[in-house]
PDB file of N, CA and C in Angstrom:
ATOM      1  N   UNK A   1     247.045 119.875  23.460  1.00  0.00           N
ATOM      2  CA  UNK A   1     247.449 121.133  24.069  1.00  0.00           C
ATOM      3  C   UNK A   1     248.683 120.941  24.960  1.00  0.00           C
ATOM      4  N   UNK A   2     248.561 119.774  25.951  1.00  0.00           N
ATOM      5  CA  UNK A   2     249.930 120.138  26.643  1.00  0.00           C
ATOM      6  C   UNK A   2     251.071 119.467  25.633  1.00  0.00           C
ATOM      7  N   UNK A   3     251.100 118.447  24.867  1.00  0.00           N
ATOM      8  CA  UNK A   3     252.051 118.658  23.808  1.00  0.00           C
ATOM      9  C   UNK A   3     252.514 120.016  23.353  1.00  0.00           C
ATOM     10  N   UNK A   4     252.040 120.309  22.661  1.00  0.00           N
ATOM     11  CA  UNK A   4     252.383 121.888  22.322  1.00  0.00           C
ATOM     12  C   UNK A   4     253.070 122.474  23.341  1.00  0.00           C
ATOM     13  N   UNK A   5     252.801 122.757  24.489  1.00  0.00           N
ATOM     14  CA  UNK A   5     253.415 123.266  25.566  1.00  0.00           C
ATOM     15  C   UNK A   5     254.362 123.157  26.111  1.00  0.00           C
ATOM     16  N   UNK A   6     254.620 121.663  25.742  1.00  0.00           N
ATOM     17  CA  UNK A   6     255.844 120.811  26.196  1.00  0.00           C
ATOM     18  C   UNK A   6     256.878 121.134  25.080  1.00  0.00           C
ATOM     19  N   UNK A   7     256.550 120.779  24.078  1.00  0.00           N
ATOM     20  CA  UNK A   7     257.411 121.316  22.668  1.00  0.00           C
ATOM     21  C   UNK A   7     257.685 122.358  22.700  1.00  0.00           C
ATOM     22  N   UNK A   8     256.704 123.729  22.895  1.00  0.00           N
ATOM     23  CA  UNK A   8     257.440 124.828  23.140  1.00  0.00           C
ATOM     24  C   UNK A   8     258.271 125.412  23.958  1.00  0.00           C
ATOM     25  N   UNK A   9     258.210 124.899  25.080  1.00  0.00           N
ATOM     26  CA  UNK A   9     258.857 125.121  26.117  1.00  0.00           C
ATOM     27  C   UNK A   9     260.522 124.536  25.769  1.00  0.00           C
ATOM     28  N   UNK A  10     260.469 122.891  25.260  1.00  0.00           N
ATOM     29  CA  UNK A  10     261.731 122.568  24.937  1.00  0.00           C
ATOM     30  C   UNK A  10     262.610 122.961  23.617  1.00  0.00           C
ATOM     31  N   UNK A  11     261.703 123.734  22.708  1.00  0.00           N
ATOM     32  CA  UNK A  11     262.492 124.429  21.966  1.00  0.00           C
ATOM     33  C   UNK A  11     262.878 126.101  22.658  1.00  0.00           C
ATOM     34  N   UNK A  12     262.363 126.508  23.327  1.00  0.00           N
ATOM     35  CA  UNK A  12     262.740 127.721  23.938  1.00  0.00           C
ATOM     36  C   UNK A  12     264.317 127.190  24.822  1.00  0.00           C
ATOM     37  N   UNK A  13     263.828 126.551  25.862  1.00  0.00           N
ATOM     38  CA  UNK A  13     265.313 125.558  26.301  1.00  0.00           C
ATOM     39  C   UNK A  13     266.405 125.118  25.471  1.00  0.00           C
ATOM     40  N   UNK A  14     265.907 125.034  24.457  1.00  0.00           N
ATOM     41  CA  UNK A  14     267.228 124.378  23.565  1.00  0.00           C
ATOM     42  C   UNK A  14     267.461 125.779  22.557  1.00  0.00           C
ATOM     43  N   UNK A  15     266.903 126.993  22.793  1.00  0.00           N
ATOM     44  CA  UNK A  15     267.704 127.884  21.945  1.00  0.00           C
ATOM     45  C   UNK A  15     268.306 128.519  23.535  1.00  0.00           C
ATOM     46  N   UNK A  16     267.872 128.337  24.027  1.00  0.00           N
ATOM     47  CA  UNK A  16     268.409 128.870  25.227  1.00  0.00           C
ATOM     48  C   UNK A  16     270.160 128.361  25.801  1.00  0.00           C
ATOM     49  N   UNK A  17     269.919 127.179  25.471  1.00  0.00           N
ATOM     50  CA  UNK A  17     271.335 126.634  25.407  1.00  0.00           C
ATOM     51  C   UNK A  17     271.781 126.500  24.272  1.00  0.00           C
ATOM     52  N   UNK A  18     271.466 127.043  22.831  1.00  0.00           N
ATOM     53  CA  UNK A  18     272.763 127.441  22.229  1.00  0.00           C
ATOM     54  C   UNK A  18     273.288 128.759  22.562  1.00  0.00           C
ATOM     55  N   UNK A  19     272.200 129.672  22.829  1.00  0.00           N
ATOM     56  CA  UNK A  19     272.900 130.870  23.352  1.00  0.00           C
ATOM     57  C   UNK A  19     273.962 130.914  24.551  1.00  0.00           C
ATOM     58  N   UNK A  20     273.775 129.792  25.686  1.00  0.00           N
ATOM     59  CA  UNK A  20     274.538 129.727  26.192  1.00  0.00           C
ATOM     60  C   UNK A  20     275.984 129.600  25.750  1.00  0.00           C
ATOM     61  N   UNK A  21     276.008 128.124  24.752  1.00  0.00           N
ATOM     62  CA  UNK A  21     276.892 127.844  24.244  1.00  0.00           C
ATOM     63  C   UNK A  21     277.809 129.258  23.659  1.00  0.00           C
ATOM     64  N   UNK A  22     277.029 130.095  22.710  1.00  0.00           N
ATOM     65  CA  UNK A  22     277.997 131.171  22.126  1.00  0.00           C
ATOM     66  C   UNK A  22     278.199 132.232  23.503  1.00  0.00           C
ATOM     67  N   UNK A  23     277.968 132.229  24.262  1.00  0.00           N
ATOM     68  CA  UNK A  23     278.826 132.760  24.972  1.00  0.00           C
ATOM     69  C   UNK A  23     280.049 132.242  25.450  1.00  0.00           C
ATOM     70  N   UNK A  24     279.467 130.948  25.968  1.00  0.00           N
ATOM     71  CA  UNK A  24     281.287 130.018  26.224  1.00  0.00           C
ATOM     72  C   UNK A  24     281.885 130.646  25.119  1.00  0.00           C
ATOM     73  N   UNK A  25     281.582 129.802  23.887  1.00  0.00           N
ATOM     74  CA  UNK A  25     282.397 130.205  22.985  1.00  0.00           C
ATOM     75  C   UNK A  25     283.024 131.354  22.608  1.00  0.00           C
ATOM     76  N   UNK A  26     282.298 132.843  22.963  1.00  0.00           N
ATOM     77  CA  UNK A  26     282.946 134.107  22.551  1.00  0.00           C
ATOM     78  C   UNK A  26     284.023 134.773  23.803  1.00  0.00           C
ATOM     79  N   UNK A  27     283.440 134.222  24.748  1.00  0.00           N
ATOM     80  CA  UNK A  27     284.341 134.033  26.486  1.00  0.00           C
ATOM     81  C   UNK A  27     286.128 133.447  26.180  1.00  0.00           C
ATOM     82  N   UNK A  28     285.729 132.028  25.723  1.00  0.00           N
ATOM     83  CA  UNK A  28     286.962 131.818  25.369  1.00  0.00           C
ATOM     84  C   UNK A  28     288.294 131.955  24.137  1.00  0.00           C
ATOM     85  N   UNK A  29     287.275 132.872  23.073  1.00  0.00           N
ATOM     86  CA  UNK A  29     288.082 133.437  21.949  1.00  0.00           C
ATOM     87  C   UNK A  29     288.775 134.270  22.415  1.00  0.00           C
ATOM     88  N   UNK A  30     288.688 135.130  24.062  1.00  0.00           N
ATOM     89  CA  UNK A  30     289.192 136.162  24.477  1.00  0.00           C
ATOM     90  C   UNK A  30     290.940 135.267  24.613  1.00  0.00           C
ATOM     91  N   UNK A  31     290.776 134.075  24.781  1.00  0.00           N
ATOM     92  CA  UNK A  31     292.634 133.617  24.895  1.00  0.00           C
ATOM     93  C   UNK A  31     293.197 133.236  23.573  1.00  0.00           C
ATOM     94  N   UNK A  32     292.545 133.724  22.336  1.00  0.00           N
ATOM     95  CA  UNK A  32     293.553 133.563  21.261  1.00  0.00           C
ATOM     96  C   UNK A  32     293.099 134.770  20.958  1.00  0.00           C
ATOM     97  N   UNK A  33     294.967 135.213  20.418  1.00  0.00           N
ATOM     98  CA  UNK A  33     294.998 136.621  19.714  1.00  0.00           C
ATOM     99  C   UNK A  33     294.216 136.683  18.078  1.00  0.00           C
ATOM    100  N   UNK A  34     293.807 138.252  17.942  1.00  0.00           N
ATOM    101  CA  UNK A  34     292.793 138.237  17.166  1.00  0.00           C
ATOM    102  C   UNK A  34     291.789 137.179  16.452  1.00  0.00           C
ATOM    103  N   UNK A  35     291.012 136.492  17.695  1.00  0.00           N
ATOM    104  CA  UNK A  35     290.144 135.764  17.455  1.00  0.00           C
ATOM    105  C   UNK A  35     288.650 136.739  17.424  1.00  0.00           C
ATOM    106  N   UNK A  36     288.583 137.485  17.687  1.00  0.00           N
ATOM    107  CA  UNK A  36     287.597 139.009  17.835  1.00  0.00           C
ATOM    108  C   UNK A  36     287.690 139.404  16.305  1.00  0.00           C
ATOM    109  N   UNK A  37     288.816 139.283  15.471  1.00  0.00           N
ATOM    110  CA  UNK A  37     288.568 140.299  14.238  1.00  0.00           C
ATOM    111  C   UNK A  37     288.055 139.117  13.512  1.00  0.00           C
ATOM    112  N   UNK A  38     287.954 137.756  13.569  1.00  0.00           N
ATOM    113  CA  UNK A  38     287.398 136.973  12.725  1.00  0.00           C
ATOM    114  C   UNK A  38     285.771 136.896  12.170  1.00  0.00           C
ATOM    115  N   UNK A  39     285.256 136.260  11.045  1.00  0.00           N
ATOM    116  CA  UNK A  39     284.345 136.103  10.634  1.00  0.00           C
ATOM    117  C   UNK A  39     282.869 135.825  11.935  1.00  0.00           C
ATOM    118  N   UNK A  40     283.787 134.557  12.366  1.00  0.00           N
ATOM    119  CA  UNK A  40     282.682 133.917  13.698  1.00  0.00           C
ATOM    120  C   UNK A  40     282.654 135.333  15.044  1.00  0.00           C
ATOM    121  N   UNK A  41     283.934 135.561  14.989  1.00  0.00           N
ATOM    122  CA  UNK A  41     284.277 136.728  16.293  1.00  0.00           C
ATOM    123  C   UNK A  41     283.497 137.740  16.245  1.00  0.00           C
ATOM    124  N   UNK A  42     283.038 138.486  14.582  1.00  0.00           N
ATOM    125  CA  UNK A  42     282.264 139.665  15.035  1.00  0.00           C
ATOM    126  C   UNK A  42     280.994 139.188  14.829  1.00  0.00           C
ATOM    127  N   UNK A  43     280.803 137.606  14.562  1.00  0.00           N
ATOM    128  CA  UNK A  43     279.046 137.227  14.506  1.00  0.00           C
ATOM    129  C   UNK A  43     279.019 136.822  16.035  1.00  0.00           C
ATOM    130  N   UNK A  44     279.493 136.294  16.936  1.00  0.00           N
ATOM    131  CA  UNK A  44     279.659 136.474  18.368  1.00  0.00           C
ATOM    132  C   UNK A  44     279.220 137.858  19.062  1.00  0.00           C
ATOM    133  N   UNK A  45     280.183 138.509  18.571  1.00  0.00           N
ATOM    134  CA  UNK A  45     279.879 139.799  19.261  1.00  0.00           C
ATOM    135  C   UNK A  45     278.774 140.698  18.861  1.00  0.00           C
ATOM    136  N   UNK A  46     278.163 140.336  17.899  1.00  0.00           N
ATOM    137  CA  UNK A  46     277.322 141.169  17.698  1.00  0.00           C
ATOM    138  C   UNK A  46     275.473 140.565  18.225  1.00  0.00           C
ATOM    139  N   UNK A  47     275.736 139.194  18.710  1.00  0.00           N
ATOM    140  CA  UNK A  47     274.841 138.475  19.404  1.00  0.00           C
ATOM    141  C   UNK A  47     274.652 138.054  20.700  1.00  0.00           C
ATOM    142  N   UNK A  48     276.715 137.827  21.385  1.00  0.00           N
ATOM    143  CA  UNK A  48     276.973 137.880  22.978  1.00  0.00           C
ATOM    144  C   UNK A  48     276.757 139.321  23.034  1.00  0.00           C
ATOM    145  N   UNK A  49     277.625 140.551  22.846  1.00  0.00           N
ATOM    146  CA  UNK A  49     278.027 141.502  23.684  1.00  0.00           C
ATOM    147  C   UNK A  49     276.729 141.825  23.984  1.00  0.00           C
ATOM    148  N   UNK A  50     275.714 142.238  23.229  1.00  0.00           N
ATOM    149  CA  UNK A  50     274.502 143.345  23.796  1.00  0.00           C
ATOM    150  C   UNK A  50     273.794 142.680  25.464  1.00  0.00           C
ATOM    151  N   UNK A  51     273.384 141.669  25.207  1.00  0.00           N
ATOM    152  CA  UNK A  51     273.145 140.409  26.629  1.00  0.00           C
ATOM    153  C   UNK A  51     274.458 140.853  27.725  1.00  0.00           C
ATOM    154  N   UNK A  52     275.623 140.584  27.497  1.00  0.00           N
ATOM    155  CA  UNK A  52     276.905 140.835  28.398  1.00  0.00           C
ATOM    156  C   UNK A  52     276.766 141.841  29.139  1.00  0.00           C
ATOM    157  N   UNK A  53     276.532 142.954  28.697  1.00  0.00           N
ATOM    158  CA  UNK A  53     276.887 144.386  28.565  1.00  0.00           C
ATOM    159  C   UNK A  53     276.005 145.002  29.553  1.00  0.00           C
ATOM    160  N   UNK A  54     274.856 144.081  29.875  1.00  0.00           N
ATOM    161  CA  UNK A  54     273.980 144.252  31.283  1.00  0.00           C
ATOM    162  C   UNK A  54     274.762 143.458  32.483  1.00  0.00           C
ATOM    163  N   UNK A  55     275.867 143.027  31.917  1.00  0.00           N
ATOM    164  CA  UNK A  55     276.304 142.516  33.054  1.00  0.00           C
ATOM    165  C   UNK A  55     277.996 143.068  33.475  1.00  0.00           C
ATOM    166  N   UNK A  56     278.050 144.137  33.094  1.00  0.00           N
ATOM    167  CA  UNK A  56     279.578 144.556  33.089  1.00  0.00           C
ATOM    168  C   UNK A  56     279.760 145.173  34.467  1.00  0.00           C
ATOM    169  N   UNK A  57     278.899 145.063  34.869  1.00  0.00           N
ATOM    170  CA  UNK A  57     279.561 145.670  36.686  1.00  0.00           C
ATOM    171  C   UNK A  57     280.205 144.725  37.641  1.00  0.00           C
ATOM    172  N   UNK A  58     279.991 143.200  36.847  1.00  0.00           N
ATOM    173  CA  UNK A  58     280.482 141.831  37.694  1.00  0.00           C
ATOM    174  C   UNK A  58     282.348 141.873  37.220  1.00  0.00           C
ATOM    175  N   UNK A  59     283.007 142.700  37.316  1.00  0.00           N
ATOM    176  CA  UNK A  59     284.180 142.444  37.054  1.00  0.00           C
ATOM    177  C   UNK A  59     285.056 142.614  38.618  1.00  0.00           C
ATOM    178  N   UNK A  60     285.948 141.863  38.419  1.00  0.00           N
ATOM    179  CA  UNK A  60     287.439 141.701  39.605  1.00  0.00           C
ATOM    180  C   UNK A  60     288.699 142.562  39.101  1.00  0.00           C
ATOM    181  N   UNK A  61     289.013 143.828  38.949  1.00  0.00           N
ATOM    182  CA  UNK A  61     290.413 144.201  38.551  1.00  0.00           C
ATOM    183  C   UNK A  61     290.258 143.774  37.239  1.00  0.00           C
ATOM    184  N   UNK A  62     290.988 143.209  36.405  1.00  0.00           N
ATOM    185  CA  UNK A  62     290.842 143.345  35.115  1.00  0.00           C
ATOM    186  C   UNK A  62     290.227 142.016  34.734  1.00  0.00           C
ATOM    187  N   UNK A  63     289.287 141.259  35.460  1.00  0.00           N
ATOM    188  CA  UNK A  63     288.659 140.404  35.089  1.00  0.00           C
ATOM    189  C   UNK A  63     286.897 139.870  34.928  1.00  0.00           C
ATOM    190  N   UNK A  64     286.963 140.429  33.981  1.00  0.00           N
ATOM    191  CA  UNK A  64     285.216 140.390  33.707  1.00  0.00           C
ATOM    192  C   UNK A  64     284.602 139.075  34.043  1.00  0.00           C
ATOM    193  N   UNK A  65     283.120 139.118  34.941  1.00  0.00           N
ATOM    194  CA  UNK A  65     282.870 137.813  35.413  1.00  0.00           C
ATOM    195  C   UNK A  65     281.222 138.268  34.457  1.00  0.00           C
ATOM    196  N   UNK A  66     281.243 138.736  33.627  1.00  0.00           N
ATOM    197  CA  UNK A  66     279.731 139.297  32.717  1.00  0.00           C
ATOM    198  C   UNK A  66     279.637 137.738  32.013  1.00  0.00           C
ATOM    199  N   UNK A  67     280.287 137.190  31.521  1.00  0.00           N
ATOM    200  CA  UNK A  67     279.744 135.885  31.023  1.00  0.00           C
ATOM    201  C   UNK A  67     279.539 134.597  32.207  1.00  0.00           C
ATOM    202  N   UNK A  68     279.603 134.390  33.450  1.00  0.00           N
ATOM    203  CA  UNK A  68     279.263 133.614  34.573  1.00  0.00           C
ATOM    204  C   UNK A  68     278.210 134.191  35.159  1.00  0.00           C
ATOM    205  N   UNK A  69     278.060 135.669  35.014  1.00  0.00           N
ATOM    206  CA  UNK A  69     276.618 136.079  35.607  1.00  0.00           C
ATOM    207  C   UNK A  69     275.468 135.913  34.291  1.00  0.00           C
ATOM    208  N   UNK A  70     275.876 135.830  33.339  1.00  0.00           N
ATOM    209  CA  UNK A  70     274.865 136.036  31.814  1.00  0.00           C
ATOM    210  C   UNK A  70     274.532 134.393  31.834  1.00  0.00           C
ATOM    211  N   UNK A  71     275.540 133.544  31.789  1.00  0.00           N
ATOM    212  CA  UNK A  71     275.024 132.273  31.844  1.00  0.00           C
ATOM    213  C   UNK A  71     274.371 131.592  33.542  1.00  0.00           C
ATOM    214  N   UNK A  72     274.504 132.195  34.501  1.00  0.00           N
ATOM    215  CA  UNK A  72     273.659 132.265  35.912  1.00  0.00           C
ATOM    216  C   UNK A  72     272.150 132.419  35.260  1.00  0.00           C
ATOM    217  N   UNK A  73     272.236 133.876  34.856  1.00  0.00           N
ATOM    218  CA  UNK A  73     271.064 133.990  34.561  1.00  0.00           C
ATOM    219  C   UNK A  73     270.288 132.940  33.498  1.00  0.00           C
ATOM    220  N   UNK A  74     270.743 133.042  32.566  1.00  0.00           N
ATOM    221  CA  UNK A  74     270.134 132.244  31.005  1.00  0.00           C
ATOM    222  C   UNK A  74     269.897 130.795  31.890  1.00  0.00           C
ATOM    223  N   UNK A  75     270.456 130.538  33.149  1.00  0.00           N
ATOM    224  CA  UNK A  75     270.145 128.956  33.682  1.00  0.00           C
ATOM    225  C   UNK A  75     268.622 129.231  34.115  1.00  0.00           C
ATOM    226  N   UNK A  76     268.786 130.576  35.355  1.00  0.00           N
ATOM    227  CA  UNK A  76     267.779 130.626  35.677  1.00  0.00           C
ATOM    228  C   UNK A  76     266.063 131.140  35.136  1.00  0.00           C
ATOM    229  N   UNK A  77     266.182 131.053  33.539  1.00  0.00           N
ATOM    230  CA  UNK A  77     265.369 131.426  32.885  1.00  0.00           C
ATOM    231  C   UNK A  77     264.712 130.305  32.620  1.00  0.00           C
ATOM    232  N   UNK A  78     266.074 129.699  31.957  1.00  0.00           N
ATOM    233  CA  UNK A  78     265.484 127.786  31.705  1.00  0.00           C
ATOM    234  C   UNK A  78     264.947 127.150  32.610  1.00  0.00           C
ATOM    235  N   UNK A  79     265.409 127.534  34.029  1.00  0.00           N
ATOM    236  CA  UNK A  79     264.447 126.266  34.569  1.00  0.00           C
ATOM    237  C   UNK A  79     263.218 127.236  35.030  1.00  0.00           C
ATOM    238  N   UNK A  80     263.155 128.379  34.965  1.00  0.00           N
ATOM    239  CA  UNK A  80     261.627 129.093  34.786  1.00  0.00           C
ATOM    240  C   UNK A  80     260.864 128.645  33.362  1.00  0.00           C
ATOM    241  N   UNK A  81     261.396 128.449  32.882  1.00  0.00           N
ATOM    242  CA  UNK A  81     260.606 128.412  31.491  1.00  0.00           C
ATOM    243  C   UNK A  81     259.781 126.793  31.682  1.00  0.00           C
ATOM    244  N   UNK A  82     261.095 125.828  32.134  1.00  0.00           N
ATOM    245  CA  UNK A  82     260.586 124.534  32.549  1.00  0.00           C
ATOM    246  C   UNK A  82     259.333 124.611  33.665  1.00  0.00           C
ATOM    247  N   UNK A  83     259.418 125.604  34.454  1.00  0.00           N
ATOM    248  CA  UNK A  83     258.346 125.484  36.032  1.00  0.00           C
ATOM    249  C   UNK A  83     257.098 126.015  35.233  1.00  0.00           C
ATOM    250  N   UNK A  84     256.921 127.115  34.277  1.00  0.00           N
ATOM    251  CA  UNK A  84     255.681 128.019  33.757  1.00  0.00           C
ATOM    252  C   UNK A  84     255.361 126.510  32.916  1.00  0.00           C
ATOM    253  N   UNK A  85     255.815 126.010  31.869  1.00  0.00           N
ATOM    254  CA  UNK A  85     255.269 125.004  30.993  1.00  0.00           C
ATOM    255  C   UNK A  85     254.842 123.526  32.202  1.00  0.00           C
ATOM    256  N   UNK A  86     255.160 123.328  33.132  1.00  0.00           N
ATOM    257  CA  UNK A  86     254.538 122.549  34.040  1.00  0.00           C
ATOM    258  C   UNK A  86     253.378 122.833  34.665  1.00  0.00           C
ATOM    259  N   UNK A  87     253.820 124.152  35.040  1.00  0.00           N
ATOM    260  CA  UNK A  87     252.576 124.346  35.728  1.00  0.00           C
ATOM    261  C   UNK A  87     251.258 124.408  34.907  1.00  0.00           C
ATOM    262  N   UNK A  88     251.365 125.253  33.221  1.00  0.00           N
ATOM    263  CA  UNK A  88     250.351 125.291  32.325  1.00  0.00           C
ATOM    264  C   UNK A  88     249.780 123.885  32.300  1.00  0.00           C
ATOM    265  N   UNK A  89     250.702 122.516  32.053  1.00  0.00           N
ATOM    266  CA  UNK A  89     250.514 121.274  31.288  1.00  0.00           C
ATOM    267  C   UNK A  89     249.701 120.903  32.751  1.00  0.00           C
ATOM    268  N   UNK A  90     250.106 120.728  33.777  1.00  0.00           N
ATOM    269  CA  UNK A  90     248.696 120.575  35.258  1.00  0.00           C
ATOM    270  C   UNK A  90     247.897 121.518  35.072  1.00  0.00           C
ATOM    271  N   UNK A  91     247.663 122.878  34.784  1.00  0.00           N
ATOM    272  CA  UNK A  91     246.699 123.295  34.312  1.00  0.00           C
ATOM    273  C   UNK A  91     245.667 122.897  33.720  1.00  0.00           C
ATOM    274  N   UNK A  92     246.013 122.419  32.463  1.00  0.00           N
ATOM    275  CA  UNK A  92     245.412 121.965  31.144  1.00  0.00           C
ATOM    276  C   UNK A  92     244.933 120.567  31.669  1.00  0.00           C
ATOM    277  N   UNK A  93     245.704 119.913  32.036  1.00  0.00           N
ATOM    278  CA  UNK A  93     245.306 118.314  32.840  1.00  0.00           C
ATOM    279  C   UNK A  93     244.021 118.003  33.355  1.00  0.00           C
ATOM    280  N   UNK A  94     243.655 119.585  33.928  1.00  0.00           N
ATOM    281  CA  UNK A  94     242.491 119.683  34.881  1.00  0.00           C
ATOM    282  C   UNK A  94     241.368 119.802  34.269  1.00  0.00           C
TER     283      UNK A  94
END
């Protein structure tokens, strides 16, 4: 049982950081021109923007900070996800 727990937890973490990853990644397609109309660009956007898009009030003048608050958050999920699967696996221990 706490195997399982542990495994699930670290595959939740590790999709958790590829999602991170495609946000870097769709963040920084914004500095090459029409990198948005590409193949990868609208499979980006159609998997970053909806997540982002709760975060569009974090902007400076014309500079959106929605992907530093989206990956803030997605951190602070992971290491919740890490504290709930600890606490279950001492649970289960008992």
């Amino acid at each position: 049982m706490q195997n399982m727990i542990y495994y699930t937890a670290q595959i939740i973490n590790q999709l958790i950081s590829v999602y991170m990853l495609a946000i870097v990644i769709y963040a920084l397609m914004s500095w090459f021109p029409n990198a948005y109309g590409t193949a990868l660009g609208r499979f980006l956007a159609r998997i970053v923007e909806p997540f982002e898009r709760l975060f569009n009030f974090a902007t400076i003048g014309m500079i959106s900070l929605a992907p530093l608050v989206a990956l803030a958050v997605l951190t602070f999920v992971q290491y919740g996800v890490t504290y709930v699967a600890n606490l279950l696996i001492s649970f289960v221990a008992y």
